[in-house]
C-alpha atoms as a PDB file:
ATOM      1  CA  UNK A   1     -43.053  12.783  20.358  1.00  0.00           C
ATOM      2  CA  UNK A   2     -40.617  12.146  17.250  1.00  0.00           C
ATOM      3  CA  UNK A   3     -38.389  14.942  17.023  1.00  0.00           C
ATOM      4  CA  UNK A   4     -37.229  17.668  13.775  1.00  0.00           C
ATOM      5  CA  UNK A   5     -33.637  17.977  13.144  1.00  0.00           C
ATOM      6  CA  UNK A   6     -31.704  19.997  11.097  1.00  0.00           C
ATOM      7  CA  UNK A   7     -28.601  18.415   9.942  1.00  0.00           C
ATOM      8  CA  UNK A   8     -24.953  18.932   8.081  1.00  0.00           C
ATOM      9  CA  UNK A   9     -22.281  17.293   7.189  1.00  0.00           C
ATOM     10  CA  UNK A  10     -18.282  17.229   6.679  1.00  0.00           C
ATOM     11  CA  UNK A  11     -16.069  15.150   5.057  1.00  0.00           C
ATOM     12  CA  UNK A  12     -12.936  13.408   5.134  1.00  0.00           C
ATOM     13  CA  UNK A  13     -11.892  14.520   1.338  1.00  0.00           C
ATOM     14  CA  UNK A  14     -12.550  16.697  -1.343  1.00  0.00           C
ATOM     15  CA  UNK A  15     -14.486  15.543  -4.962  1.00  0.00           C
ATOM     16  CA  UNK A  16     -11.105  16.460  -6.511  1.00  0.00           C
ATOM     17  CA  UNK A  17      -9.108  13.602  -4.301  1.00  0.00           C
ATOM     18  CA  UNK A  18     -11.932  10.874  -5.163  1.00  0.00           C
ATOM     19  CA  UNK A  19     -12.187  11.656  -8.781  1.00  0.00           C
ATOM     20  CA  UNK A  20     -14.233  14.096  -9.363  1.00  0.00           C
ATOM     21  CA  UNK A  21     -18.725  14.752  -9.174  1.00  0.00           C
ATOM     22  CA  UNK A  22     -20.511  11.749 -10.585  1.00  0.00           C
ATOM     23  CA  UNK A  23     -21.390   8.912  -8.275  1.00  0.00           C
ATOM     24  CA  UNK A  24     -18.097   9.757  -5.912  1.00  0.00           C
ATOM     25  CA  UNK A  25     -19.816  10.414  -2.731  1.00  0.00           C
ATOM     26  CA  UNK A  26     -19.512   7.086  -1.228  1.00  0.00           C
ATOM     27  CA  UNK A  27     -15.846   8.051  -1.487  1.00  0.00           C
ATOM     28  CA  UNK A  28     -15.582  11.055   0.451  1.00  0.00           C
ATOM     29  CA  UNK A  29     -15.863   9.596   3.858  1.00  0.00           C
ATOM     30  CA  UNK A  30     -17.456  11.661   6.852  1.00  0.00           C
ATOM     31  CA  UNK A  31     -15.588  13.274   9.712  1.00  0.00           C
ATOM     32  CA  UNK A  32     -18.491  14.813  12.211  1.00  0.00           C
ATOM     33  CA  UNK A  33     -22.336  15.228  11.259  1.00  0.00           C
ATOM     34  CA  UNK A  34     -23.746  18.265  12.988  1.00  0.00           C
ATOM     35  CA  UNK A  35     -27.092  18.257  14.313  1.00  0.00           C
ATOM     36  CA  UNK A  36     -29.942  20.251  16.063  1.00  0.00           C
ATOM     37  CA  UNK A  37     -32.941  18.774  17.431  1.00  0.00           C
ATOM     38  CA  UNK A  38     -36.005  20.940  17.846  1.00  0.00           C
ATOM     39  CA  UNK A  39     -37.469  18.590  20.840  1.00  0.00           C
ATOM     40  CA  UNK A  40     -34.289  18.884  22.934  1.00  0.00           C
ATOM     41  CA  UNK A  41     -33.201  22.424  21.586  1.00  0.00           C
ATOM     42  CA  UNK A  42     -29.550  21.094  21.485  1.00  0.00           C
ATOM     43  CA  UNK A  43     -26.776  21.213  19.003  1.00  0.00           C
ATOM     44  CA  UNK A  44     -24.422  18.261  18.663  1.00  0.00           C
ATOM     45  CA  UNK A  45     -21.658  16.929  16.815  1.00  0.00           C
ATOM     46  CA  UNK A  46     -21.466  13.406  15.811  1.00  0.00           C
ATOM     47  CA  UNK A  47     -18.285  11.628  15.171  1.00  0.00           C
ATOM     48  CA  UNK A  48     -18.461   7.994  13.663  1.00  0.00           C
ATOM     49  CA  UNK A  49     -17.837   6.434  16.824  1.00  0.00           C
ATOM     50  CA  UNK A  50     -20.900   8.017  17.178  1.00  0.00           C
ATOM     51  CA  UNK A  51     -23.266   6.854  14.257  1.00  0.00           C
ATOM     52  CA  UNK A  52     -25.161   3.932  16.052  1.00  0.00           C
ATOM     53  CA  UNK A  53     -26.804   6.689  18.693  1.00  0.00           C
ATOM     54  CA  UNK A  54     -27.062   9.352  15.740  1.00  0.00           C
ATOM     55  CA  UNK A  55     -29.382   6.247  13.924  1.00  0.00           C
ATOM     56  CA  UNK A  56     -31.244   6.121  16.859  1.00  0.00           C
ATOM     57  CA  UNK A  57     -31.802   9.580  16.946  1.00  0.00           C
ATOM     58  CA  UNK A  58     -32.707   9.230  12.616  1.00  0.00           C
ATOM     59  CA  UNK A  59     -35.620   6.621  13.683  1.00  0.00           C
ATOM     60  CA  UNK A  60     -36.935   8.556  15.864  1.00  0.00           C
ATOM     61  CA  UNK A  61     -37.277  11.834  13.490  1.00  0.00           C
ATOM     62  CA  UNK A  62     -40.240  13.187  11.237  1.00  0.00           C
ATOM     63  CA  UNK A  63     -38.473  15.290   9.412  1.00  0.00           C
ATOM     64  CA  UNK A  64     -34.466  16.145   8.438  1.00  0.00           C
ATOM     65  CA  UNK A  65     -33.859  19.967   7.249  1.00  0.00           C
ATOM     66  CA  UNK A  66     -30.827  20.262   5.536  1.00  0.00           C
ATOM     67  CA  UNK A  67     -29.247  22.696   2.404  1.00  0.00           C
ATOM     68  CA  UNK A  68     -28.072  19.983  -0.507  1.00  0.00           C
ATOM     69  CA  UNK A  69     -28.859  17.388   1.983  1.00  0.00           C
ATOM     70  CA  UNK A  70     -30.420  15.105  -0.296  1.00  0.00           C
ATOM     71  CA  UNK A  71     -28.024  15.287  -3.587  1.00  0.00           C
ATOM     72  CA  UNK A  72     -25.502  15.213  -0.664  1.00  0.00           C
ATOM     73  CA  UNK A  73     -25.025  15.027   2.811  1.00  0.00           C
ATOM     74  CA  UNK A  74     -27.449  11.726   2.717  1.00  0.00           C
ATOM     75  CA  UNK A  75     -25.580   9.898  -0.177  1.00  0.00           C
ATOM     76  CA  UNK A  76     -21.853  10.580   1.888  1.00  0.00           C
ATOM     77  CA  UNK A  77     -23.758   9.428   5.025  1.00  0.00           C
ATOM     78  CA  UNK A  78     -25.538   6.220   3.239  1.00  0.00           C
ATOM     79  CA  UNK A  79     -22.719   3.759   3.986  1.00  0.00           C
ATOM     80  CA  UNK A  80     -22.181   4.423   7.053  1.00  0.00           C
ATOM     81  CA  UNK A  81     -25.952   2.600   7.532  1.00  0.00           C
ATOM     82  CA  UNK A  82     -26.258  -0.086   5.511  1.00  0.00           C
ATOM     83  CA  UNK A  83     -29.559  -1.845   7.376  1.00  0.00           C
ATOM     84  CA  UNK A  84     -31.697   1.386   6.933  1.00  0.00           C
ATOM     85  CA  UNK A  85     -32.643   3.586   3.891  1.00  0.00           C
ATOM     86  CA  UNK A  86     -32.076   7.331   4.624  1.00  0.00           C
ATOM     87  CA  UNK A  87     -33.884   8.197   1.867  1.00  0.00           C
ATOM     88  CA  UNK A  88     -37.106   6.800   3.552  1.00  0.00           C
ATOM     89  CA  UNK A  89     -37.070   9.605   6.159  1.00  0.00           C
ATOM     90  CA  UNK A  90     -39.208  12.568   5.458  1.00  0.00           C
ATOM     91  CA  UNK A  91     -36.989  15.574   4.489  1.00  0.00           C
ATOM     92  CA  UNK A  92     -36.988  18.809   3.688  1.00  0.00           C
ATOM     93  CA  UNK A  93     -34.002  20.150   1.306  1.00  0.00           C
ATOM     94  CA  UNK A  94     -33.845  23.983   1.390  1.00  0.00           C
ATOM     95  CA  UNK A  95     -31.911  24.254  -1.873  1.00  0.00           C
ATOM     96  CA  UNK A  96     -34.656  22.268  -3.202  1.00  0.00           C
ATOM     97  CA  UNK A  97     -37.028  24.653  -2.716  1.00  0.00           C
ATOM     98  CA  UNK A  98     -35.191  27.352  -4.557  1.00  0.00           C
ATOM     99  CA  UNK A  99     -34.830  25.607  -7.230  1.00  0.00           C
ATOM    100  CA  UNK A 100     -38.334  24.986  -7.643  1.00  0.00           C
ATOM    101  CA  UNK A 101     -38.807  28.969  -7.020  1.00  0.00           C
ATOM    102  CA  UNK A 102     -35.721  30.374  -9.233  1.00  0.00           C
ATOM    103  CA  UNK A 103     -35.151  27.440 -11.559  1.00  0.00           C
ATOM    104  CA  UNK A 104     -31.635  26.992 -10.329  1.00  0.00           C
ATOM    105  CA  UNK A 105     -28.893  26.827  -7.233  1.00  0.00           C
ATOM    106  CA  UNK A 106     -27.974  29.472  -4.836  1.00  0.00           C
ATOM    107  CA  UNK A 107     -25.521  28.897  -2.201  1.00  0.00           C
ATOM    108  CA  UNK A 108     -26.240  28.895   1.274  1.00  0.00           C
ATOM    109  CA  UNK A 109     -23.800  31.349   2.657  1.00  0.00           C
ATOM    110  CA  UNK A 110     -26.222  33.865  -0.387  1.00  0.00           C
ATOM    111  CA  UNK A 111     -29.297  32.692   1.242  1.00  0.00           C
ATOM    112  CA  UNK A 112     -28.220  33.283   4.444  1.00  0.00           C
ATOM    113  CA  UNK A 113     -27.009  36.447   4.104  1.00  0.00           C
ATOM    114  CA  UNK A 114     -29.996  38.003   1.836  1.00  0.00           C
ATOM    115  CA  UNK A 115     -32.129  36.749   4.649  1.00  0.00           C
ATOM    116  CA  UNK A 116     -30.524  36.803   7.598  1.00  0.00           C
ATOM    117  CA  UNK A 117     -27.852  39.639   7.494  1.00  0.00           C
ATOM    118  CA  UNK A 118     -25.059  37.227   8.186  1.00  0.00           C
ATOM    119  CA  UNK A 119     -23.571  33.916   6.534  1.00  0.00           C
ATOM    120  CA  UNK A 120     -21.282  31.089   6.773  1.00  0.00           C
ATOM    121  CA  UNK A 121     -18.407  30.671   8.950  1.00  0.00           C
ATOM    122  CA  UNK A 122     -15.843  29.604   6.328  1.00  0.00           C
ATOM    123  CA  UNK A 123     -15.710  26.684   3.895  1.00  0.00           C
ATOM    124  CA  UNK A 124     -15.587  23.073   3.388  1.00  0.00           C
ATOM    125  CA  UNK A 125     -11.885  23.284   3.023  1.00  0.00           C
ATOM    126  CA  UNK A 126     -11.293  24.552   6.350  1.00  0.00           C
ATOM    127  CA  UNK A 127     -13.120  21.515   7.446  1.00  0.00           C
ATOM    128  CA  UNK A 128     -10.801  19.383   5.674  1.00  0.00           C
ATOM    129  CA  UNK A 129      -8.214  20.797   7.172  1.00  0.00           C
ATOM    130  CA  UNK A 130      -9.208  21.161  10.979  1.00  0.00           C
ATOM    131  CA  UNK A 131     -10.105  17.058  10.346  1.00  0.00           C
ATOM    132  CA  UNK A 132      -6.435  16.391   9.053  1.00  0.00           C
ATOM    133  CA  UNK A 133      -5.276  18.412  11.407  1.00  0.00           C
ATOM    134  CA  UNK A 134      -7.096  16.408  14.418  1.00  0.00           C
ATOM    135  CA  UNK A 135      -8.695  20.071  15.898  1.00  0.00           C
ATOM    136  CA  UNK A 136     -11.928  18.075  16.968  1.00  0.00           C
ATOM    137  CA  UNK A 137     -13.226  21.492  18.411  1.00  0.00           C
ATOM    138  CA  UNK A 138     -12.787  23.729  15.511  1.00  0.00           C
ATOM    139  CA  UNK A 139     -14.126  21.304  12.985  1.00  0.00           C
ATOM    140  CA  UNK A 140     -17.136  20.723  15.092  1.00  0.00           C
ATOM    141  CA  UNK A 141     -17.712  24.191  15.753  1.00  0.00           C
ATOM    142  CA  UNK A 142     -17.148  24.714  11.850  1.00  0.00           C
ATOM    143  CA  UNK A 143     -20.270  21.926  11.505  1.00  0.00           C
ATOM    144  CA  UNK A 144     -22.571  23.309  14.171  1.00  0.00           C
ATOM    145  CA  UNK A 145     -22.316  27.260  12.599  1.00  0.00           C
ATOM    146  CA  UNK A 146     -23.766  25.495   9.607  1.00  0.00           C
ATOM    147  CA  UNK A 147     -26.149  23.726  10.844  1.00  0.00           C
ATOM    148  CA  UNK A 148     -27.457  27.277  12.747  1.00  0.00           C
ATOM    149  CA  UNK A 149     -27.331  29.330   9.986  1.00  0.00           C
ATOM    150  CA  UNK A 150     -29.164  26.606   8.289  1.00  0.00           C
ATOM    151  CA  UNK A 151     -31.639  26.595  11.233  1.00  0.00           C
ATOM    152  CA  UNK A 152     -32.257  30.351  10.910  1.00  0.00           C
ATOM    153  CA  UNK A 153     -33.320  30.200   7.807  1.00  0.00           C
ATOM    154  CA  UNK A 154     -35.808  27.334   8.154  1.00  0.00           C
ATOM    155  CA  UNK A 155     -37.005  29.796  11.205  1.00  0.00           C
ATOM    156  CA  UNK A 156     -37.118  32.630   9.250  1.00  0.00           C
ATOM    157  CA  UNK A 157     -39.723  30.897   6.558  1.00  0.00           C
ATOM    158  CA  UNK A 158     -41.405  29.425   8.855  1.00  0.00           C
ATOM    159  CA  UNK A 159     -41.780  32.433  10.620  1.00  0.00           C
ATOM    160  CA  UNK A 160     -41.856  35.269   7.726  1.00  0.00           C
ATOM    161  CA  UNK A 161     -43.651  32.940   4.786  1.00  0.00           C
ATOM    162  CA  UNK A 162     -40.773  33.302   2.613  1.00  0.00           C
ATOM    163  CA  UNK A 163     -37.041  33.713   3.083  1.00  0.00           C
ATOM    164  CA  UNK A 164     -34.941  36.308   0.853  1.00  0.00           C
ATOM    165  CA  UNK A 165     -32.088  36.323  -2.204  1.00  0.00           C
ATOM    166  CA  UNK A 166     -30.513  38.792  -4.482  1.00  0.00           C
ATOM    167  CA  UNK A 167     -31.153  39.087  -7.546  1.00  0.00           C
ATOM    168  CA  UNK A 168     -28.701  41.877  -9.545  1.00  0.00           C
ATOM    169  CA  UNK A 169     -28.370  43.851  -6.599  1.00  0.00           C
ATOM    170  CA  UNK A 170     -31.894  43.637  -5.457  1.00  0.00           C
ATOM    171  CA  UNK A 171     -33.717  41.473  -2.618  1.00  0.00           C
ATOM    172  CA  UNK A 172     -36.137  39.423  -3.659  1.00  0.00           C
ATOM    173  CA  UNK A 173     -38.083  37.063  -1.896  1.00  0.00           C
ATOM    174  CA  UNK A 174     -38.038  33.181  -2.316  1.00  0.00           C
ATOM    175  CA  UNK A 175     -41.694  31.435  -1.267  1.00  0.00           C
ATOM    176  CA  UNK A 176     -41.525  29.096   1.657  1.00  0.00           C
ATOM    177  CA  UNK A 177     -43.587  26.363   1.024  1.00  0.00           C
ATOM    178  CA  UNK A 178     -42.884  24.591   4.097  1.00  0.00           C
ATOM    179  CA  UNK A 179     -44.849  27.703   5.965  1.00  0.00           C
ATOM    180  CA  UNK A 180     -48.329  26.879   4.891  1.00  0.00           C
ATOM    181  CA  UNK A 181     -47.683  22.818   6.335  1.00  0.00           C
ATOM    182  CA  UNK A 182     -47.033  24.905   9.928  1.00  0.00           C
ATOM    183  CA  UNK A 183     -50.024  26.862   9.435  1.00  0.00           C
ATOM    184  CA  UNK A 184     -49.240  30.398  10.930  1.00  0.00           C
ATOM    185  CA  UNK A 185     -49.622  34.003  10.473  1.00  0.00           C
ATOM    186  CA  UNK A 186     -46.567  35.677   8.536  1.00  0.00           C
ATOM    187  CA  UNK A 187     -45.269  38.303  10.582  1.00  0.00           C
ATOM    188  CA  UNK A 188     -45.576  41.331   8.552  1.00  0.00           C
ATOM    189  CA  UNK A 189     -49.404  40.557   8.799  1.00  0.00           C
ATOM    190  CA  UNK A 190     -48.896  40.272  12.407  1.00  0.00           C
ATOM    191  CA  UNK A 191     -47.546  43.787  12.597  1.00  0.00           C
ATOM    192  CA  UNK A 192     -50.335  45.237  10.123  1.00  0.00           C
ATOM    193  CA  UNK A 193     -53.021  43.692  12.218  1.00  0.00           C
ATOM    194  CA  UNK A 194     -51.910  44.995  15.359  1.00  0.00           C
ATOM    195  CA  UNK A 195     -51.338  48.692  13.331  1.00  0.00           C
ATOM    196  CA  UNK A 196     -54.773  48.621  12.094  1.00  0.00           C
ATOM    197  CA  UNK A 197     -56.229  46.878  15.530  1.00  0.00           C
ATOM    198  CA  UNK A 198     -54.182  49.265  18.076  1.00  0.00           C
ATOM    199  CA  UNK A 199     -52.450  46.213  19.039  1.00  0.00           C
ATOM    200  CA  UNK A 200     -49.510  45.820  21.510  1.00  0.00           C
ATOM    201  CA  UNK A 201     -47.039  43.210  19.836  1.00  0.00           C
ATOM    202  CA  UNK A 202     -44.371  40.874  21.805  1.00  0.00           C
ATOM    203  CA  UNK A 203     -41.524  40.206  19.622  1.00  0.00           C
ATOM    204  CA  UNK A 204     -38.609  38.356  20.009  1.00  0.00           C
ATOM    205  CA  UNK A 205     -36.031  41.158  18.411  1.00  0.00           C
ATOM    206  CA  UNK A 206     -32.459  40.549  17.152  1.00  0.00           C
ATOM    207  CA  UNK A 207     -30.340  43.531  17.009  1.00  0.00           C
ATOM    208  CA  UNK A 208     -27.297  43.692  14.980  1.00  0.00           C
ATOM    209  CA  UNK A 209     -24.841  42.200  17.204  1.00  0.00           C
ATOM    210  CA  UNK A 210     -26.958  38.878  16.761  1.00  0.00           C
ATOM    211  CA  UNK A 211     -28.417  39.155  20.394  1.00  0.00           C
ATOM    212  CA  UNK A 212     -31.927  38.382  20.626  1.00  0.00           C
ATOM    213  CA  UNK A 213     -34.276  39.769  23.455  1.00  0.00           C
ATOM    214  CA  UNK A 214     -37.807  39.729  24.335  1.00  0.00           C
ATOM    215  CA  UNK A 215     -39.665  43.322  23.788  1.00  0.00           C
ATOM    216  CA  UNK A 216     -43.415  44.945  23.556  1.00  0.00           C
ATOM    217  CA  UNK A 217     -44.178  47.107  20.826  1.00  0.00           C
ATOM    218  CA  UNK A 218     -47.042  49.181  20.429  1.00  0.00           C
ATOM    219  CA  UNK A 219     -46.235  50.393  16.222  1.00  0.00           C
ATOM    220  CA  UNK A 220     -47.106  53.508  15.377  1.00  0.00           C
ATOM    221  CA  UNK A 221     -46.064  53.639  11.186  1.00  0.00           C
ATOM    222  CA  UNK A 222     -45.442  51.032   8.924  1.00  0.00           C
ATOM    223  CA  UNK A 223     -43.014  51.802   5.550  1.00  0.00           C
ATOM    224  CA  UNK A 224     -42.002  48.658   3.702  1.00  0.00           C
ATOM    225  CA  UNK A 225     -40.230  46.619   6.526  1.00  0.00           C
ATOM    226  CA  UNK A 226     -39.711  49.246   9.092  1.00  0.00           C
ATOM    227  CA  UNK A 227     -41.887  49.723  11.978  1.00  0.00           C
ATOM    228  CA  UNK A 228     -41.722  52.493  14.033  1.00  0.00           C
ATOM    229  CA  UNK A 229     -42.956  51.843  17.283  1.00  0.00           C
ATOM    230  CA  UNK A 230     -42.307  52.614  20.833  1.00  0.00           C
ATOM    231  CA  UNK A 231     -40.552  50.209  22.923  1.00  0.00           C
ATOM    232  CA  UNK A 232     -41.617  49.579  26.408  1.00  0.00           C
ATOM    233  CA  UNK A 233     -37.958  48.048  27.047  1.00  0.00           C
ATOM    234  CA  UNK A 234     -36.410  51.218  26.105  1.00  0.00           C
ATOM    235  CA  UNK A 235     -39.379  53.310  27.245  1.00  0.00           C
ATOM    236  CA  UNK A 236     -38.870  55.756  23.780  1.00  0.00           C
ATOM    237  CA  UNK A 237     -39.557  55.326  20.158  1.00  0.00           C
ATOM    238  CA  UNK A 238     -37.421  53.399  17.896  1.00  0.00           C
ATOM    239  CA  UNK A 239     -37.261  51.723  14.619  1.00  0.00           C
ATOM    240  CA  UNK A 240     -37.496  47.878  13.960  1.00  0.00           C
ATOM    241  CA  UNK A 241     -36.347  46.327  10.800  1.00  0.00           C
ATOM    242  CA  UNK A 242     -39.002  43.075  10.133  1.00  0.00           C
ATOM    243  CA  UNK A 243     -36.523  40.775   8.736  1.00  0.00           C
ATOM    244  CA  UNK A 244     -34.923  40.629  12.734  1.00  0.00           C
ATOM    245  CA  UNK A 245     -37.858  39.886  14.066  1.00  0.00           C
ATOM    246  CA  UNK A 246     -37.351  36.189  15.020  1.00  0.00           C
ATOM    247  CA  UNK A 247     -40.847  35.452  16.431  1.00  0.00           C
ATOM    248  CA  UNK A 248     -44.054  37.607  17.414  1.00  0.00           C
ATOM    249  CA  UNK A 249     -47.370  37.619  19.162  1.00  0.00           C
ATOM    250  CA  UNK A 250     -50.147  40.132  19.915  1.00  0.00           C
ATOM    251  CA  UNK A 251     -50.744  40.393  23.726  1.00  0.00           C
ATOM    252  CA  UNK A 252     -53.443  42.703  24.261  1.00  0.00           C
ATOM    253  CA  UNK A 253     -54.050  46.612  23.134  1.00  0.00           C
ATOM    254  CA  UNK A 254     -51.574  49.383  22.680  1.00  0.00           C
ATOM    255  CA  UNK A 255     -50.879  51.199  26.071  1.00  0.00           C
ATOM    256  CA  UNK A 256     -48.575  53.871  24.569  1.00  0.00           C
ATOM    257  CA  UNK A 257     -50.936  56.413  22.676  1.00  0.00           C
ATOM    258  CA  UNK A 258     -50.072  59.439  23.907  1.00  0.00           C
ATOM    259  CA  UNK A 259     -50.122  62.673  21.375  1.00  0.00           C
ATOM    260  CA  UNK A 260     -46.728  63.222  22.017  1.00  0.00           C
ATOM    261  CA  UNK A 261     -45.844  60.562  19.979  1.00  0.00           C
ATOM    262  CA  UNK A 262     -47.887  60.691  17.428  1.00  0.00           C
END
């Protein structure tokens, strides 16, 4: 079964050091690519020593997420493989897709944050440094908290149906296209079928330490994106936010109706 990876990228130097945007990419040199693959559910750094097992992994892939991957992780990585087109691997570029909603850029750590309450890890120039400065760990660390956050948010439109931005101080949401290809239920339907059907829902629940755990609903009121529903981990009532629920199912019929809670 080919495999889906999501994938980032550092670099040895900064556009400023190569002479500036146009055509320099071939001049910035990599230092680790980051990677997760969906059929192993593993995250990995890749050093150059490396890049012959991470091309095995590439021709063995149906599809490459990425954030700017294709106006740039892809042309810094292109010499590094100069027997097989990158280009001819199906891909899907995140920051593409906004574009094509908003009509221009938005950067990841935004994205992230709008969507998934939490964003990047620190910048390309700590990268830079933590190469120069031969801390293997912390650069690849750096890479990898990219590539996850970067993950999420594929997960979360997958998931959800769209993913989320702000636009002058309100959120928004952005369309994922890449949904409909994975043909499945958006969540918030998920929780308004299972309202309307007396439904008990399992979700898979982040709370806002960034654990996630494994709970049964049964949802008693719906307002916008909070649910209120009791919780047969906590055996009481609470409130769920949507946008944390990572994954759901219904598994049968409500087994909490009791007029005290009502």
């Amino acid at each position: 079964m080919k495999d889906i990876i999501v994938l980032d990228l550092e670099t040895q130097k900064t556009f400023d050091e190569v002479g500036g945007f146009q055509s320099k990419h071939h001049l910035l040199g990599v230092s680790v690519v980051g990677v997760y693959s969906y059929n192993l559910d593993k995250y990995r750094g890749f050093k150059e020593k490396d890049f012959p097992e991470l091309l095995e992994l590439f021709k063995n892939t149906e599809l490459v997420i990425g954030f700017n991957s294709k106006a740039f992780d892809f042309p810094v990585l292109q010499p590094y493989y100069k027997d097989f087109d990158l280009a001819t691997i199906p891909h899907l570029d995140i920051l593409e897709e906004v574009v094509h909603a908003l009509g221009h850029r938005l950067k990841l750590d935004s994205v992230a944050n709008s969507t998934l309450g939490y964003g990047k890890s620190g910048s390309g120039l700590d990268a830079i440094m933590y190469y120069r400065n031969n801390d293997w760990d912390k650069l690849i660390k750096y890479c990898l908290d990219d590539v996850k956050v970067t993950k999420e948010v594929y997960d979360y439109g997958l998931k959800h149906g769209n993913i989320w931005y702000h636009n002058s101080g309100q959120k928004e949401p952005i369309v994922a296209r890449w949904f409909d290809k994975a043909n499945q239920t958006p969540i918030k339907n998920l929780v308004e079928k299972a309202l309307a059907d007396g439904e008990q829902l399992e979700i898979d629940y982040m709370d806002e330490s960034g654990q996630v755990t494994k709970r049964k609903i049964d949802i008693q009121a719906l307002k916008g994106n909070k649910i209120k529903a009791f919780c047969h981990m906590r055996d009481a009532l609470r409130v769920f936010d949507i946008d944390r629920i990572k994954d759901a199912k219904i598994v049968g019929k409500m087994k909490s109706f009791q007029n005290s809670l009502l």
